[in-house]
Protein backbone atom coordinates (compact mmCIF):
# COMPACT_ATOMS: atom_id res chain seq x y z
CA UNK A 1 -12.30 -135.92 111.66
CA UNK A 2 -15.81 -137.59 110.37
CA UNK A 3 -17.49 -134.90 112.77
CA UNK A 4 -15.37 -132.23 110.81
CA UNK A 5 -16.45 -133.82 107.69
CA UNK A 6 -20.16 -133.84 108.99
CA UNK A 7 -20.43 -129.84 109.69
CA UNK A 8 -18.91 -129.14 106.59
CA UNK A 9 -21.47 -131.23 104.73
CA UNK A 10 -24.15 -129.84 106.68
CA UNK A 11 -23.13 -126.60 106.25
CA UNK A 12 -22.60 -126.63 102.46
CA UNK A 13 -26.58 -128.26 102.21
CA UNK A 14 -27.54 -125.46 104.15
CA UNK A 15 -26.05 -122.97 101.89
CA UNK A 16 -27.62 -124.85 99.06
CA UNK A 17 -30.88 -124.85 100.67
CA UNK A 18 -30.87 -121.53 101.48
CA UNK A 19 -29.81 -120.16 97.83
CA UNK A 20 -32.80 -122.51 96.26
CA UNK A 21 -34.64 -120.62 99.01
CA UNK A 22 -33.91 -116.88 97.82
CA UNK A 23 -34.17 -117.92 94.60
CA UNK A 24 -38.20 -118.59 94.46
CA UNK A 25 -40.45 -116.46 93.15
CA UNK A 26 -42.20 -114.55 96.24
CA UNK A 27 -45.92 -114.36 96.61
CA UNK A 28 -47.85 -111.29 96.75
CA UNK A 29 -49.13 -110.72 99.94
CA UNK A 30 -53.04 -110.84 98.82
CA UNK A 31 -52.38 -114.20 97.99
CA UNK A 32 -51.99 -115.01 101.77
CA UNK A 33 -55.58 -113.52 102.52
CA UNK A 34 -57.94 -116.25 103.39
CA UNK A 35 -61.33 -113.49 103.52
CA UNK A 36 -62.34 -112.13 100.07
CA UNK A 37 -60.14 -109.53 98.55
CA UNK A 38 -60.36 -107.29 95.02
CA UNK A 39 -57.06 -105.84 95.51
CA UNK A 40 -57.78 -102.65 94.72
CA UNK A 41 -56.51 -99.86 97.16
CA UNK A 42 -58.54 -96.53 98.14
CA UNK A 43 -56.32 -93.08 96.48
CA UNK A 44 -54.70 -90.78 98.80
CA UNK A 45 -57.90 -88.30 98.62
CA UNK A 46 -59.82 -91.23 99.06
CA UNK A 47 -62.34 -89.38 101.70
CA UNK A 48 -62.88 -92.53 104.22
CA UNK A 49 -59.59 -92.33 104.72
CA UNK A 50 -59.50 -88.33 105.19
CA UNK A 51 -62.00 -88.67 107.08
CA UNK A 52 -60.76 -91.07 109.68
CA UNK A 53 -57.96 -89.02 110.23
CA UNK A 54 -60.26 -85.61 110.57
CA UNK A 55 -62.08 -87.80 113.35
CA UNK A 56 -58.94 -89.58 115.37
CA UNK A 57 -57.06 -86.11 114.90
CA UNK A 58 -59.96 -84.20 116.80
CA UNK A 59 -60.65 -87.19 119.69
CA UNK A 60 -56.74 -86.90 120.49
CA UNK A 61 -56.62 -83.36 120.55
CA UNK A 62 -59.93 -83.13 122.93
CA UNK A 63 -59.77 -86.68 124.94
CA UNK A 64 -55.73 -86.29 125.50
CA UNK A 65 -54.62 -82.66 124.77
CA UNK A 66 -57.61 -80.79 125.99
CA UNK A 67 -57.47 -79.12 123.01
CA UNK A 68 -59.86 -77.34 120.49
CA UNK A 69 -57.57 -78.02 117.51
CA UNK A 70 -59.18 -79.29 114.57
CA UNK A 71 -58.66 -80.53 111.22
CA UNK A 72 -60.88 -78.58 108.48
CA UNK A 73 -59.82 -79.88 105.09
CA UNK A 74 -57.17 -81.25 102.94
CA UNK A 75 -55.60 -79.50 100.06
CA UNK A 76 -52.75 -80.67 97.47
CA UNK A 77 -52.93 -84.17 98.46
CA UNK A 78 -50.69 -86.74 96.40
CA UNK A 79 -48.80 -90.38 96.60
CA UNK A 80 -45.43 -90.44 97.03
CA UNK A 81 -44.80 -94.37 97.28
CA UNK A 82 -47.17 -97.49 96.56
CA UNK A 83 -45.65 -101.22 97.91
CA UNK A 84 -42.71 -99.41 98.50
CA UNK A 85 -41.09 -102.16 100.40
CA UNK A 86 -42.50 -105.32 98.05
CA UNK A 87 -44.94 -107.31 96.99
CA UNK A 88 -44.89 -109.59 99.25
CA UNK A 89 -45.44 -107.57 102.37
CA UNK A 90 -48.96 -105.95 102.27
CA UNK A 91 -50.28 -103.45 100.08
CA UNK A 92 -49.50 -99.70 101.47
CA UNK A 93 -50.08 -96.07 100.12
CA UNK A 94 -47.83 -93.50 101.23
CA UNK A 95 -49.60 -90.06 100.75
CA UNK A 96 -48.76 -86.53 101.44
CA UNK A 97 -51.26 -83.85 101.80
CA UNK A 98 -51.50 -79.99 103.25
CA UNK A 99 -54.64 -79.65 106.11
CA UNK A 100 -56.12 -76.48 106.91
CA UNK A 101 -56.96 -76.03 110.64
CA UNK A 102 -59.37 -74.60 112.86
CA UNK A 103 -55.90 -71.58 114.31
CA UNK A 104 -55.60 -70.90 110.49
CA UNK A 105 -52.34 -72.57 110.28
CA UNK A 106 -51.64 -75.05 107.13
CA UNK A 107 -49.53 -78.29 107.87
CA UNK A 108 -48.05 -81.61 106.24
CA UNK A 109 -49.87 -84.57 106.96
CA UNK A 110 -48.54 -87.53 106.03
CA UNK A 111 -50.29 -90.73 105.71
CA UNK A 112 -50.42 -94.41 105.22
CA UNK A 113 -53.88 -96.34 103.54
CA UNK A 114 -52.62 -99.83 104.78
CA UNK A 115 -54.54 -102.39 103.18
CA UNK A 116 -56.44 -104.58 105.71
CA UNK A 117 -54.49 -102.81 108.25
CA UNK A 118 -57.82 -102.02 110.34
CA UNK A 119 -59.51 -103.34 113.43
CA UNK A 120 -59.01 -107.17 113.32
CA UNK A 121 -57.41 -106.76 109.74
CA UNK A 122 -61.43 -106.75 108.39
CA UNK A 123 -61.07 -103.67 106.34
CA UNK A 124 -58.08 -101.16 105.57
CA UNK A 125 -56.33 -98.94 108.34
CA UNK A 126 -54.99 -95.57 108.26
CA UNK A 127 -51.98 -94.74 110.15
CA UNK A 128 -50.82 -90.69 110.21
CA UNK A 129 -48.97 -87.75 111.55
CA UNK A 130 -48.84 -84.05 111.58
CA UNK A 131 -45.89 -82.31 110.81
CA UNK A 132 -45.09 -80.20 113.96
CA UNK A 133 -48.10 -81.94 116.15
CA UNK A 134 -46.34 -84.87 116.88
CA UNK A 135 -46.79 -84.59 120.29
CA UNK A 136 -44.81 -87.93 122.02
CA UNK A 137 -42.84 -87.99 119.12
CA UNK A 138 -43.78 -91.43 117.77
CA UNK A 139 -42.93 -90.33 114.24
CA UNK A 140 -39.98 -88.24 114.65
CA UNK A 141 -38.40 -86.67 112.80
CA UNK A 142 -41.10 -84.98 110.19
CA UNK A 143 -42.91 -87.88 110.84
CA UNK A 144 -40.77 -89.82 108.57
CA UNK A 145 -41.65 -93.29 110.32
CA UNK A 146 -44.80 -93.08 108.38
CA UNK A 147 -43.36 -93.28 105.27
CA UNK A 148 -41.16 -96.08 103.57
């Protein structure tokens, strides 16, 4: 019976503990960052970005595809979500933007600017797919796993 008594005890403190818990105000996630940060995040036609994609998108296509397919610009690019999933979880920029290509076919690309989400999480990282050109299906379907 005193055992009994003890998990029911314990269990009600946990409970308690756990509801002070959820209650807290949560941190933004820059808060966490121990390097300097200005907290602002590059625009979805933010041309680093577009250009890091131009670049990967051609290396895949030639190193793994053997393929002359190439990106050769960007037209009616826009956001469709900013810190969709919180403030406490790191800064992200979901954009959506037409590329022109080298068969003069236009697709979707859609893209996430993820803030210090590059090599070593020293500067921002881009992470992106191509509607139709998703070739191992990573992002299926419509590339939706890049988005929120």
């Amino acid at each position: 019976m005193h055992s009994t008594r003890s998990a029911v005890l314990a269990a009600v403190l946990l409970a308690l503990g756990a509801g002070a818990a959820a209650a807290a105000p949560r941190e933004r996630a820059e808060d966490f960052y121990t390097l300097p940060y200005d907290g602002r995040m590059p625009q979805c036609d933010d041309g680093v970005s577009l250009f890091e994609i131009t670049q990967r998108f051609a290396s895949a296509e030639a190193f793994t595809f053997n393929s002359p397919l190439r990106i050769t610009g960007f037209n009616d690019i826009r956001e469709y979500a900013f810190r969709a999933n919180g403030a406490e979880f790191i800064p992200r920029r979901y954009c959506v933007a037409k590329a022109s290509f080298n068969d003069s076919r236009v697709r979707t690309i859609k893209y996430t600017i993820i803030e210090r989400g590059g090599l070593m999480s020293f500067n921002r990282g881009v992470d992106w797919c191509v509607v139709g050109l998703d070739r191992y299906r990573a992002y299926s379907p419509l590339c939706d796993v890049v988005g929120p």
